[in-house]
N, C-alpha and C. Protein backbone atom coordinates (compact mmCIF):
# COMPACT_ATOMS: atom_id res chain seq x y z
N UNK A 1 71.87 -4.84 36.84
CA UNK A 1 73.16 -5.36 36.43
C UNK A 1 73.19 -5.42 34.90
N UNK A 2 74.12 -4.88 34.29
CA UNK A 2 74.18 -4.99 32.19
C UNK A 2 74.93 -6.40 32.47
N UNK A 3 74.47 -6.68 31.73
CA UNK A 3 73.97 -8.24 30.87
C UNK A 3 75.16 -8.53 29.88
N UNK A 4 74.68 -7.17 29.03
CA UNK A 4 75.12 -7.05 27.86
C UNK A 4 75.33 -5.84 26.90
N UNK A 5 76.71 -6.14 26.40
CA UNK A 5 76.84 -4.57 25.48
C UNK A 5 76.83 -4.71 24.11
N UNK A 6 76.58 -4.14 23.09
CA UNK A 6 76.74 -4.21 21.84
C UNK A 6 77.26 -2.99 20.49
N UNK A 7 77.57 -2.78 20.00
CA UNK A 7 77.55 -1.92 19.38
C UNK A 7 78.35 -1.89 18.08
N UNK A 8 77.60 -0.92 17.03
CA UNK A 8 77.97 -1.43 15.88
C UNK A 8 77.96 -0.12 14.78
N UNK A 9 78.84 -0.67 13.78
CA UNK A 9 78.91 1.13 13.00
C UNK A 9 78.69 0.29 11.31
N UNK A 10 77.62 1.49 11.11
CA UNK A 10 77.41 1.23 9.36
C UNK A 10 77.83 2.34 8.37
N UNK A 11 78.14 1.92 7.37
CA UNK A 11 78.52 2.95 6.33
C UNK A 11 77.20 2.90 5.58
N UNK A 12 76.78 4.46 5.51
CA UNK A 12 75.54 4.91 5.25
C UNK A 12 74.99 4.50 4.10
N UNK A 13 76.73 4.85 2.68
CA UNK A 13 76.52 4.57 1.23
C UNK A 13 76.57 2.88 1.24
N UNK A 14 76.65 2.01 2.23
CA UNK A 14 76.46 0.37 1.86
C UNK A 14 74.64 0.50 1.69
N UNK A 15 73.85 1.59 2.17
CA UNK A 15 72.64 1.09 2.35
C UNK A 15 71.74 1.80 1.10
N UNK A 16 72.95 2.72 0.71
CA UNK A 16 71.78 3.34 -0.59
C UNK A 16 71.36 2.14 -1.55
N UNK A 17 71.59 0.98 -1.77
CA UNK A 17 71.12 0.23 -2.53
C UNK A 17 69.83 -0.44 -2.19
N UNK A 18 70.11 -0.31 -0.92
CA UNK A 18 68.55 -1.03 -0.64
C UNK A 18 67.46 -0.07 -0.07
N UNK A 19 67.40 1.29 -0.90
CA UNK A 19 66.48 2.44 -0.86
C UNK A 19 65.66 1.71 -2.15
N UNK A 20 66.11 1.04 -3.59
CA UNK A 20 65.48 0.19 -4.62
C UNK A 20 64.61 -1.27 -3.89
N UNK A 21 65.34 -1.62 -2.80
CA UNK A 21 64.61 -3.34 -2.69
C UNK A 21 63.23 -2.79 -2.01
N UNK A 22 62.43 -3.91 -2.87
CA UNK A 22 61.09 -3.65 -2.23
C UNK A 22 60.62 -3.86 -1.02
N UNK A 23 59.26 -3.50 -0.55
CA UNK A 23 59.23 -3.61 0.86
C UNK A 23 59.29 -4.96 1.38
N UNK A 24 58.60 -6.18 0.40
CA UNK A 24 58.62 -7.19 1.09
C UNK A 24 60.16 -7.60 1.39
N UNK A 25 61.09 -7.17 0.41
CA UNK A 25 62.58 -7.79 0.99
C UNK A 25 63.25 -7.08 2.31
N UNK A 26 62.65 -5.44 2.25
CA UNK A 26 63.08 -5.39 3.28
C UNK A 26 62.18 -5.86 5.06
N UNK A 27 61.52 -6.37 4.42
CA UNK A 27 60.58 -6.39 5.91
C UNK A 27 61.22 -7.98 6.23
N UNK A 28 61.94 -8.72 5.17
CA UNK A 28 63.03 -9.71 6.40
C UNK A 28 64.38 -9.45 7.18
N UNK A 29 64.04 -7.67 7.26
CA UNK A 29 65.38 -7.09 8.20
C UNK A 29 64.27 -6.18 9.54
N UNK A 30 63.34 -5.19 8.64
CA UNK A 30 63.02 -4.17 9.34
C UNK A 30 61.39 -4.20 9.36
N UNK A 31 60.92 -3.75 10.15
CA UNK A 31 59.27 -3.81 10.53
C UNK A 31 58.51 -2.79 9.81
N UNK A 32 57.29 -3.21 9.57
CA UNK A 32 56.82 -2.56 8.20
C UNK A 32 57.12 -0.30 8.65
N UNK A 33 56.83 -0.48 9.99
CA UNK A 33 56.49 0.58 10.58
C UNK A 33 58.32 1.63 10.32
N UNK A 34 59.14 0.88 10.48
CA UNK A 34 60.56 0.89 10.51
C UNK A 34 60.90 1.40 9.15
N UNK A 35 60.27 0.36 8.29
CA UNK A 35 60.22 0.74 6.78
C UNK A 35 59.37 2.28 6.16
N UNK A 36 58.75 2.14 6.69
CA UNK A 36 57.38 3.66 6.57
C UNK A 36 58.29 4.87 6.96
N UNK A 37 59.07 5.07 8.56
CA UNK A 37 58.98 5.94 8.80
C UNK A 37 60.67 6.28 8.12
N UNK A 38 61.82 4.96 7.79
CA UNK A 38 62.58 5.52 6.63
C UNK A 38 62.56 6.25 5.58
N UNK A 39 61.75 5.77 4.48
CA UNK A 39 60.76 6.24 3.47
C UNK A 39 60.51 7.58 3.28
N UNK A 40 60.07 8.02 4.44
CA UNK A 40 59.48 9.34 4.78
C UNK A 40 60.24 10.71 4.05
N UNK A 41 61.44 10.71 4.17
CA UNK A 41 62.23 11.82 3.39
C UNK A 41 63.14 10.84 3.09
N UNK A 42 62.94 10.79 1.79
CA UNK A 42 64.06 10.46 0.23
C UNK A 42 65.72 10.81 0.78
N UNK A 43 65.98 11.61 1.44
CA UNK A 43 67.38 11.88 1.16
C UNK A 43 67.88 11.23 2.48
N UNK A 44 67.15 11.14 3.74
CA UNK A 44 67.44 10.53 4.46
C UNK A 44 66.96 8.74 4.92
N UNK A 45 67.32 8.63 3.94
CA UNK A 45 66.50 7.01 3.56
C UNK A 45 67.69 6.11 3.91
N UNK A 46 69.00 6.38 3.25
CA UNK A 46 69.91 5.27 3.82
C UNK A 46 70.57 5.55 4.75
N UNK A 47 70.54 6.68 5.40
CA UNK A 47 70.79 7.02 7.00
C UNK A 47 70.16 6.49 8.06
N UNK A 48 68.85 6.30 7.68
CA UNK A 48 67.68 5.66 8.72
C UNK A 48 67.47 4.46 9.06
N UNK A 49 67.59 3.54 6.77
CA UNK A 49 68.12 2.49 7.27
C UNK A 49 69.01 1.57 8.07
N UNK A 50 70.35 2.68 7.59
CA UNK A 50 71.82 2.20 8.83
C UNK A 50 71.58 2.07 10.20
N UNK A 51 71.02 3.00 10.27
CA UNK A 51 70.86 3.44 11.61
C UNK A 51 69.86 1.76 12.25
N UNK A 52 69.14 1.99 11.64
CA UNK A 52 68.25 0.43 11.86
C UNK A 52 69.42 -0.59 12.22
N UNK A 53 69.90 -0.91 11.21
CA UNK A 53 70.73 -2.10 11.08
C UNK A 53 71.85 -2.25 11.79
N UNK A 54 72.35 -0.95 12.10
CA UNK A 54 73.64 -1.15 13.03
C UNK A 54 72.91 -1.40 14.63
N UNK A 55 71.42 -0.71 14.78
CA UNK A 55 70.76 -1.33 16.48
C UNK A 55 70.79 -2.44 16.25
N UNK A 56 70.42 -3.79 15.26
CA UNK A 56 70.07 -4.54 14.90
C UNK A 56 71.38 -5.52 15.01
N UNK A 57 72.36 -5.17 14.56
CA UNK A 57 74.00 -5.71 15.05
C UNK A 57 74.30 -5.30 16.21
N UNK A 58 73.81 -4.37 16.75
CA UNK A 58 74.76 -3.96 18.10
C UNK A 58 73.74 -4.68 19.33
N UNK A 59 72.53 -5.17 19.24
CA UNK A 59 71.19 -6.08 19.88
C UNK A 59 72.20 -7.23 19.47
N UNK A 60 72.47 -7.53 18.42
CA UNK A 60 72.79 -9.10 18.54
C UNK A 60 73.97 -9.59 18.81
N UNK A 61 75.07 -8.77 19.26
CA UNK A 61 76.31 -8.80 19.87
C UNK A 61 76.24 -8.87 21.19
N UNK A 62 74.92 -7.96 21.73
CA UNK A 62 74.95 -7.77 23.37
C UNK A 62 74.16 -8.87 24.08
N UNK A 63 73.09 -9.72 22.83
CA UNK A 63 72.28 -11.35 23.33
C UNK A 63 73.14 -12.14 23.09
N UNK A 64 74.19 -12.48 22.36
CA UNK A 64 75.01 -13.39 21.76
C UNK A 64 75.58 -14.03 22.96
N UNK A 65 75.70 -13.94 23.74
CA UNK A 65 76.24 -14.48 24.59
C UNK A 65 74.88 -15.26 25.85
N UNK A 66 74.09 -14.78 25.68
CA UNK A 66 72.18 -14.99 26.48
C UNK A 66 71.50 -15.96 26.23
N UNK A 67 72.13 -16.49 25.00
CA UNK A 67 71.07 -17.50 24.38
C UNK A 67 71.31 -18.41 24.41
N UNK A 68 69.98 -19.30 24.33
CA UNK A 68 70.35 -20.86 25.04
C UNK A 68 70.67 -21.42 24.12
N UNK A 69 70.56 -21.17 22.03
CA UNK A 69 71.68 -21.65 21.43
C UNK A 69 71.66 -20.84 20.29
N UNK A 70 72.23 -21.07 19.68
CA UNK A 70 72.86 -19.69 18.58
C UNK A 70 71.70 -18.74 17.86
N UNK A 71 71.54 -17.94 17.73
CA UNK A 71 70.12 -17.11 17.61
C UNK A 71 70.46 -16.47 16.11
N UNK A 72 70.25 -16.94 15.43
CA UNK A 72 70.75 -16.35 13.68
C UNK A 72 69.69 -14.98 13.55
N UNK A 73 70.71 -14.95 12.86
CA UNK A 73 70.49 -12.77 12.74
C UNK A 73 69.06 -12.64 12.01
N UNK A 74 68.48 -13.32 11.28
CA UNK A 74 67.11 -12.79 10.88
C UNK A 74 66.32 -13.37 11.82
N UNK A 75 66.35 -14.30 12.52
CA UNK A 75 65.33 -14.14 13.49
C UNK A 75 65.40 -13.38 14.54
N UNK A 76 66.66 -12.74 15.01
CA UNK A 76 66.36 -11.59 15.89
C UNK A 76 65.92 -10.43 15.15
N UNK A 77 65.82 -10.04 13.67
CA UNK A 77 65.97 -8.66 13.32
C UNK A 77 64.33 -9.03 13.30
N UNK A 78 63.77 -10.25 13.36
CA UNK A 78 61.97 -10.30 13.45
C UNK A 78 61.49 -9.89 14.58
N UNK A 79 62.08 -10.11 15.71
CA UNK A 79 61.27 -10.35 17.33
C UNK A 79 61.95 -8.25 17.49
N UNK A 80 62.91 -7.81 16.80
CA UNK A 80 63.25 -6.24 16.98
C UNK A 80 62.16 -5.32 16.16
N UNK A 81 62.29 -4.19 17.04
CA UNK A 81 61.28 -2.61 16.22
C UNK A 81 62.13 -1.42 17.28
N UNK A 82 62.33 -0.88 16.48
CA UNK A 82 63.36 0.39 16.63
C UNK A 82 61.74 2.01 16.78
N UNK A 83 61.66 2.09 17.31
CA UNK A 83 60.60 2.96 17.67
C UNK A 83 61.67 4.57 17.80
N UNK A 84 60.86 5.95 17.49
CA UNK A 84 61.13 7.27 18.08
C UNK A 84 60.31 7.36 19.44
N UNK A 85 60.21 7.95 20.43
CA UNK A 85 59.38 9.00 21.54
C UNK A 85 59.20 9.69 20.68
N UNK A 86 58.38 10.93 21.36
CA UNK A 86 57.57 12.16 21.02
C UNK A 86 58.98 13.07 20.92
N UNK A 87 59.85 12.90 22.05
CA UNK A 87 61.15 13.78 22.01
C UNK A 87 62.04 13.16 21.24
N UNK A 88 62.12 12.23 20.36
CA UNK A 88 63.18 11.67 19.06
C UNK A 88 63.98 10.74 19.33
N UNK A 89 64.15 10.12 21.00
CA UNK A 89 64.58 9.80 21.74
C UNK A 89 64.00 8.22 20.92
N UNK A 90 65.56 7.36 20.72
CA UNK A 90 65.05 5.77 20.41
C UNK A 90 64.62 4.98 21.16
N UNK A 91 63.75 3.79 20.82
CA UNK A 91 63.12 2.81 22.19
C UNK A 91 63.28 1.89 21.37
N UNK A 92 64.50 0.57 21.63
CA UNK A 92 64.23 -0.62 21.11
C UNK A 92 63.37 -1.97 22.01
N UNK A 93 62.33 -2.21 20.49
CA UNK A 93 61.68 -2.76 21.51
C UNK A 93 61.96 -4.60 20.82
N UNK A 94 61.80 -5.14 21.95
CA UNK A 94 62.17 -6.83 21.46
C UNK A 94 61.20 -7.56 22.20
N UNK A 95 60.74 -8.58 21.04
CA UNK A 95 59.34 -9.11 20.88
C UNK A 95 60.21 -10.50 21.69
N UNK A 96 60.29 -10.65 23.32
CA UNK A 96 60.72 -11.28 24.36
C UNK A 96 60.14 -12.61 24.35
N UNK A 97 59.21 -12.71 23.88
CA UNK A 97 57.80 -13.51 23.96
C UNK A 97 58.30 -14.84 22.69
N UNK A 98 58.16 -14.02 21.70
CA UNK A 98 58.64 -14.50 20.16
C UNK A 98 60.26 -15.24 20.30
N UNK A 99 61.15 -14.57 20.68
CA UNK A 99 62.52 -15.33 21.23
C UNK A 99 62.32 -16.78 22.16
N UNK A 100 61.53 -16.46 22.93
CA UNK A 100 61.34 -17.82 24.03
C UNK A 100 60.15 -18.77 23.58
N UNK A 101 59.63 -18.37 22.25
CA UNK A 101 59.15 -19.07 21.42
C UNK A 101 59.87 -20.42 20.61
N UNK A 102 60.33 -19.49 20.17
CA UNK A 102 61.49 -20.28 19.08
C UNK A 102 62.62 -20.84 19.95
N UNK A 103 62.71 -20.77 21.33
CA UNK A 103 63.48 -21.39 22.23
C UNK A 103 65.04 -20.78 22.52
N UNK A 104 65.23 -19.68 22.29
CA UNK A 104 66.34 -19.12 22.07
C UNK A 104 66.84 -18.29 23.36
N UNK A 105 65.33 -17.97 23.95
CA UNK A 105 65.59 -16.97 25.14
C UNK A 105 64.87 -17.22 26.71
N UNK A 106 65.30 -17.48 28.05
CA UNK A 106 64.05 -17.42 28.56
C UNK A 106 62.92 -16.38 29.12
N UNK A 107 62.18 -16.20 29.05
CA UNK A 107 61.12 -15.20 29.00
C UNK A 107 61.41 -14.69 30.16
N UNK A 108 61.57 -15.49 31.54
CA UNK A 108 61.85 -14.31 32.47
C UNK A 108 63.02 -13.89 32.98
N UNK A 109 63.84 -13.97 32.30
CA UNK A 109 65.22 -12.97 32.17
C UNK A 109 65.17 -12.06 31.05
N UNK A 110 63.95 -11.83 30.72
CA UNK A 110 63.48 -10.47 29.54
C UNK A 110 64.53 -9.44 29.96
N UNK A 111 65.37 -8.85 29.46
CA UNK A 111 66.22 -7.87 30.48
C UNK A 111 65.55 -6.45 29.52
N UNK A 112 65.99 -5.28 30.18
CA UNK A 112 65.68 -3.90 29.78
C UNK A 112 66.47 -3.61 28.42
N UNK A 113 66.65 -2.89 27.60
CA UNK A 113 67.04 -2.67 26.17
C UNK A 113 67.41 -1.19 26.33
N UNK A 114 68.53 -0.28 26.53
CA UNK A 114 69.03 0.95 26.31
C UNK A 114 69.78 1.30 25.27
N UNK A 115 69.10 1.78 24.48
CA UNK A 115 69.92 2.24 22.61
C UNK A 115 70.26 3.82 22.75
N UNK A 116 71.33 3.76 22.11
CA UNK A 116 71.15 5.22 21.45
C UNK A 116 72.02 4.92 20.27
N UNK A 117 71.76 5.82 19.46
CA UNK A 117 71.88 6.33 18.02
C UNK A 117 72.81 7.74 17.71
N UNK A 118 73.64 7.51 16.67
CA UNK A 118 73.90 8.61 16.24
C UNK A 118 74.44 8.00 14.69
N UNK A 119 75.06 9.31 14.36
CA UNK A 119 75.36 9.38 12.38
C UNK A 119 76.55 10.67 12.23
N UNK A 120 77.22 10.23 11.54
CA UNK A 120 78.21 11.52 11.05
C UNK A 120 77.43 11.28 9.28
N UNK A 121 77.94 12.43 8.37
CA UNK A 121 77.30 12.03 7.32
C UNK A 121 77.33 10.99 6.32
N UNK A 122 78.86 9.91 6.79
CA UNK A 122 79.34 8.74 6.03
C UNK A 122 78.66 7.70 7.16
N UNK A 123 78.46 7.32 8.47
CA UNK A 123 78.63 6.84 9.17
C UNK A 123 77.51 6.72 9.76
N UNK A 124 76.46 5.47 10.25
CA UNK A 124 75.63 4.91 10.82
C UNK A 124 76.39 4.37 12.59
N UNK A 125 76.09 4.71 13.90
CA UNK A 125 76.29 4.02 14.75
C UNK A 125 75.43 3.83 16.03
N UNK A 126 75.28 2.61 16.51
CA UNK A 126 74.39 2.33 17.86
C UNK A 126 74.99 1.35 18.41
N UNK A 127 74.80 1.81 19.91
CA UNK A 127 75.31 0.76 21.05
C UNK A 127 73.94 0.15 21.67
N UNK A 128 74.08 -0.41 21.90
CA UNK A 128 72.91 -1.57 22.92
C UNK A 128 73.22 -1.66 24.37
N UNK A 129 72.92 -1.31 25.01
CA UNK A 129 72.91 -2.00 26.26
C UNK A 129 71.47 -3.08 27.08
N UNK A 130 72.10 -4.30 27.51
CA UNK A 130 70.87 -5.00 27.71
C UNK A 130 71.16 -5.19 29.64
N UNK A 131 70.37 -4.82 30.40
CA UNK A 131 70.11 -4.85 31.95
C UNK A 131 69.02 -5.55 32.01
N UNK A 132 69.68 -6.00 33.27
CA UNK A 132 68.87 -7.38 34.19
C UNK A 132 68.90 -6.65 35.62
N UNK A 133 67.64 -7.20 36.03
CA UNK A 133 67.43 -6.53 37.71
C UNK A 133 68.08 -7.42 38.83
């Protein structure tokens, strides 16, 4: 049964500025690994970031309604990691454990996480879908 939907669109040129912020500022949005594999080619650096950040809004639109009380956006963008497959294919993964830590979520309604991703060349976008069995 979906739970929950989310989805969210970034403008690519909002993120060229934070191709300059250092890693520690960005690692209170994105995971060091998240940060590395942006990095990787220069020209596609604020595409990758968007792309991050709009899973990262479109995850917290589709829990927003899940939580046992208001779940502020940097602590979900901590317990998130936006992973590739071998086939390029996204896997968001959410640190389930860490949420029902901080009391926000309960651990066994962990539900499943279905992302996908895309980009026009101005435009960052991802939907979320969150399923429960």
């Amino acid at each position: 049964m979906i739970i929950g939907i989310g989805i969210d669109s970034v403008e690519i040129a909002r993120l060229i500025p934070w191709t300059k912020m250092s890693k520690k500022q960005l690692s209170r949005i994105f995971s060091p690994e998240e940060i590395a594999y942006s990095f990787q080619s220069p020209l596609k650096t604020p595409e990758r970031l968007a792309a991050r950040f709009a899973a990262r809004e479109a995850c917290f639109k589709a829990l927003s309604l899940h939580c046992s009380k208001p779940l502020p956006f940097l602590t979900l963008c901590r317990a998130l990691h936006l992973k590739s497959l071998p086939s390029g294919a996204p896997v968001l993964i959410v640190d389930w454990q860490y949420l029902s830590e901080k009391g926000y979520f309960k651990p066994l309604l962990a539900p499943r996480c279905h992302i996908s991703l895309t980009h026009t060349r101005t435009t960052a976008t991802a939907i979320v879908i969150l399923e429960c069995n």
